[in-house]
N, C-alpha and C. Protein backbone atom coordinates (compact mmCIF):
# COMPACT_ATOMS: atom_id res chain seq x y z
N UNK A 1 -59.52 -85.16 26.07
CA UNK A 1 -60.12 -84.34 25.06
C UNK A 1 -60.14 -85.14 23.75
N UNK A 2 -61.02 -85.00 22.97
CA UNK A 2 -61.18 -86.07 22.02
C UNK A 2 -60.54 -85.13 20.89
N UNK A 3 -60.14 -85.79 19.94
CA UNK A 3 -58.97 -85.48 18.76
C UNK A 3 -59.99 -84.19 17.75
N UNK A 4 -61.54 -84.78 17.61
CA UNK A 4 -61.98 -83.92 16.90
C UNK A 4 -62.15 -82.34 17.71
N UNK A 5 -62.04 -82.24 18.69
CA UNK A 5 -62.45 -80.80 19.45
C UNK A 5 -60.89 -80.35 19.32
N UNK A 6 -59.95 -81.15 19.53
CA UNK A 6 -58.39 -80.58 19.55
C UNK A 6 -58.40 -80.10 18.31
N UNK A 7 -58.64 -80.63 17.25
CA UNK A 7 -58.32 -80.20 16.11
C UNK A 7 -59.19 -78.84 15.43
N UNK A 8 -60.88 -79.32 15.86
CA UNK A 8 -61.58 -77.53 16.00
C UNK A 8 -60.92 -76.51 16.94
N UNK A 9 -60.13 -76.91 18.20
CA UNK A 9 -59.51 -75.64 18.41
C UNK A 9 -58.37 -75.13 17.50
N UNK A 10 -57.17 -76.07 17.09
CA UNK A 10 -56.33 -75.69 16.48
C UNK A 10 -56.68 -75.07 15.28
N UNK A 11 -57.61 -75.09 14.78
CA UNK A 11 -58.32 -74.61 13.77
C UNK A 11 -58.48 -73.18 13.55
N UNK A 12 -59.11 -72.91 14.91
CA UNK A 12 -59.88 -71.52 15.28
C UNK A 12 -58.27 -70.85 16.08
N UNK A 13 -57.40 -71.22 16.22
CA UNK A 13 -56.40 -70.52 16.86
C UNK A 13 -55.56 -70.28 15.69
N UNK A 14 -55.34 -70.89 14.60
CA UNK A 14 -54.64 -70.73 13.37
C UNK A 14 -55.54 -69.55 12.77
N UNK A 15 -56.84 -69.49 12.24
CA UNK A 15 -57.55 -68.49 12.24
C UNK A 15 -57.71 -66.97 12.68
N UNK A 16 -57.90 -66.90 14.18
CA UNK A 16 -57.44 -65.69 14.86
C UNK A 16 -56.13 -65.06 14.46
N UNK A 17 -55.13 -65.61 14.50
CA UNK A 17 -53.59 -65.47 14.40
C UNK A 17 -53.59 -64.85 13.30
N UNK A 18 -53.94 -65.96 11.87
CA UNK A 18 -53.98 -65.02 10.82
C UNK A 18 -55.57 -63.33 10.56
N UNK A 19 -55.57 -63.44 11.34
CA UNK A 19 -56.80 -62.27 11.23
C UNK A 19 -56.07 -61.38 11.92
N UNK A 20 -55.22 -61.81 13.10
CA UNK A 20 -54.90 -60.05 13.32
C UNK A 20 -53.50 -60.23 12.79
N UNK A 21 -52.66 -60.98 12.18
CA UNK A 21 -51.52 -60.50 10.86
C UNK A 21 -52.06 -59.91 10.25
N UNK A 22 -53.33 -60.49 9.70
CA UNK A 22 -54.06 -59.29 8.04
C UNK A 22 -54.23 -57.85 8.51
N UNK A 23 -54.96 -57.66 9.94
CA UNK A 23 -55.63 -56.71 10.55
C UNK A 23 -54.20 -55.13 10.97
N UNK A 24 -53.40 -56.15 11.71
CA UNK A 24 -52.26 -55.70 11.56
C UNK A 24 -51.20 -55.02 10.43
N UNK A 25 -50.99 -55.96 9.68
CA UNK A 25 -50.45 -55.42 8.59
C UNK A 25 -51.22 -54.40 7.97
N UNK A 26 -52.70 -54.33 7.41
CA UNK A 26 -53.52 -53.54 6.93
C UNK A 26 -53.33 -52.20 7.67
N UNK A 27 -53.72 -52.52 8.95
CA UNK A 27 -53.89 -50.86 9.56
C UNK A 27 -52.73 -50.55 10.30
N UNK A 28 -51.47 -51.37 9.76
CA UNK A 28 -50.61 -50.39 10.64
C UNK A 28 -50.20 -50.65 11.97
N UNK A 29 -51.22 -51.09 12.99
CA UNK A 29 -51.23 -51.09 14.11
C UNK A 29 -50.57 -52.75 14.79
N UNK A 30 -49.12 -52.38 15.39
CA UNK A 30 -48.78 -53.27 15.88
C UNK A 30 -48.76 -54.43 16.71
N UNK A 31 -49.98 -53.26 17.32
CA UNK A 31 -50.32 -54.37 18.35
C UNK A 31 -51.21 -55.97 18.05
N UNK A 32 -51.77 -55.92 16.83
CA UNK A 32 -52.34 -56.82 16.67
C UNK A 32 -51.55 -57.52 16.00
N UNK A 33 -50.16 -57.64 15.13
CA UNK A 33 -48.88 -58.34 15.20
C UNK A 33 -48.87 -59.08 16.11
N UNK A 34 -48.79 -58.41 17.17
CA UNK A 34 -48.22 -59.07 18.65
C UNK A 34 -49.40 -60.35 19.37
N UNK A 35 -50.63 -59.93 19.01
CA UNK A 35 -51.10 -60.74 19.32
C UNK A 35 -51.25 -62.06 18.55
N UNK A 36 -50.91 -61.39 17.32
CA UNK A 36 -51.46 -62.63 16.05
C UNK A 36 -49.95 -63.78 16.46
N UNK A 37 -48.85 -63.35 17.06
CA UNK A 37 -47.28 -64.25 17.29
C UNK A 37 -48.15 -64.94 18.85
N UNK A 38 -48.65 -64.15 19.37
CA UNK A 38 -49.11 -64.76 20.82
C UNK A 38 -50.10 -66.02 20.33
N UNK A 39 -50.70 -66.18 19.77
CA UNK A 39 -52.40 -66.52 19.52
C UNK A 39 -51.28 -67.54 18.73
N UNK A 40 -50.38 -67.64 17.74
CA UNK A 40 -49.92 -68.36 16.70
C UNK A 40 -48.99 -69.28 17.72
N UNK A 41 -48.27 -68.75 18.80
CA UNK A 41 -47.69 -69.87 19.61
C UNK A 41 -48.18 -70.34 20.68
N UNK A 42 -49.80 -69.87 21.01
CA UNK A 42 -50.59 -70.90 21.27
C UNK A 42 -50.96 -71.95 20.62
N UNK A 43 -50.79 -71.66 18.89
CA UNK A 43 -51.38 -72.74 18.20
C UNK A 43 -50.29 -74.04 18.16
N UNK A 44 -48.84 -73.66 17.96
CA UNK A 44 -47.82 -74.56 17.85
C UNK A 44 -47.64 -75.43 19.73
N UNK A 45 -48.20 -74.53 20.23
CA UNK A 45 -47.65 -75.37 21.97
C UNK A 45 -48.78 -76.41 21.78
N UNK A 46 -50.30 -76.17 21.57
CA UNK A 46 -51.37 -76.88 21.62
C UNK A 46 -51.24 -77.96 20.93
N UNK A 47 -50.80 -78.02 19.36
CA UNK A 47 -50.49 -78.74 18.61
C UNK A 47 -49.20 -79.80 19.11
N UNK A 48 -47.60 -79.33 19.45
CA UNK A 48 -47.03 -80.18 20.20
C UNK A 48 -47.01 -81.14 21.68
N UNK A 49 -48.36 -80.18 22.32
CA UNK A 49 -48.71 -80.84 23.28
C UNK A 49 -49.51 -82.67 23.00
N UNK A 50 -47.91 -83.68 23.47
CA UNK A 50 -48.45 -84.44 23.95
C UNK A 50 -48.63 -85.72 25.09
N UNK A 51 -48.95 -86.25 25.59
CA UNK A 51 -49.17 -87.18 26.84
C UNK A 51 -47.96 -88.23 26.65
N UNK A 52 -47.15 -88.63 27.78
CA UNK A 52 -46.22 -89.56 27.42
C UNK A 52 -47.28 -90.92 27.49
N UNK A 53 -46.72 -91.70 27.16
CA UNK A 53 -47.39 -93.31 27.01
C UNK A 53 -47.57 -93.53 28.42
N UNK A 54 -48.24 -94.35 28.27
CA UNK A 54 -48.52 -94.66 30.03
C UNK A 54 -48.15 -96.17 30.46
N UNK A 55 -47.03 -96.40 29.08
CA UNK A 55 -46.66 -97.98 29.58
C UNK A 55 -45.37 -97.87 28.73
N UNK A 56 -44.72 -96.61 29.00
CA UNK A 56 -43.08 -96.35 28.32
C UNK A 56 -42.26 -96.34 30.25
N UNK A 57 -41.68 -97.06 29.26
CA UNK A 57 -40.41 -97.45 30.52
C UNK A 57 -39.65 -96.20 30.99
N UNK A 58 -38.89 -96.04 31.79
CA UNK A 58 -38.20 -95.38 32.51
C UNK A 58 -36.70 -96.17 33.20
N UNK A 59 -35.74 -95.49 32.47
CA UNK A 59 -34.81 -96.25 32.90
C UNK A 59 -33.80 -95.15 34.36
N UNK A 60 -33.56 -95.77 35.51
CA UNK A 60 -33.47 -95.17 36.54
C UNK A 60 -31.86 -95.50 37.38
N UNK A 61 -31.49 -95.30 36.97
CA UNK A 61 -29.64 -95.24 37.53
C UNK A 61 -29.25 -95.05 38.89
N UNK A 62 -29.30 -95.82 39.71
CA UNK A 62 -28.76 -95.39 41.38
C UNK A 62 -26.88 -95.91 41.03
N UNK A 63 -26.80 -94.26 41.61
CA UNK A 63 -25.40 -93.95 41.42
C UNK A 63 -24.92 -94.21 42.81
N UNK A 64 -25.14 -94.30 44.07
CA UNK A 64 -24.87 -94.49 45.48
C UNK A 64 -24.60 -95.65 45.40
């Protein structure tokens, strides 16, 4: 996935999140709290998601 589409999603998921906090808080209705914490730790997993190197060592211990 190329960096600029990662970053238009993280974008639009930071967005949502804060729309149903506002939406939420405004009317009261909790449930869109709940989604705006759901939608918001989609944004932090997406964002920490990343690929290990593909030429990082591995160090491997035979204990036998």
């Amino acid at each position: 996935m190329s960096a600029i589409i990662k970053w238009i999603i993280l974008l639009v998921l930071i967005s949502i999140a804060i729309s149903f906090y506002s939406y939420g808080n405004s009317t009261g209705m909790f449930i869109f709290i709940v989604l705006g914490v759901l939608v918001e730790a989609a944004f932090w997993l997406k964002l920490s998601n990343r690929k290990k190197k593909a030429n990082s060592r591995e160090v491997i211990i035979d204990v036998s």
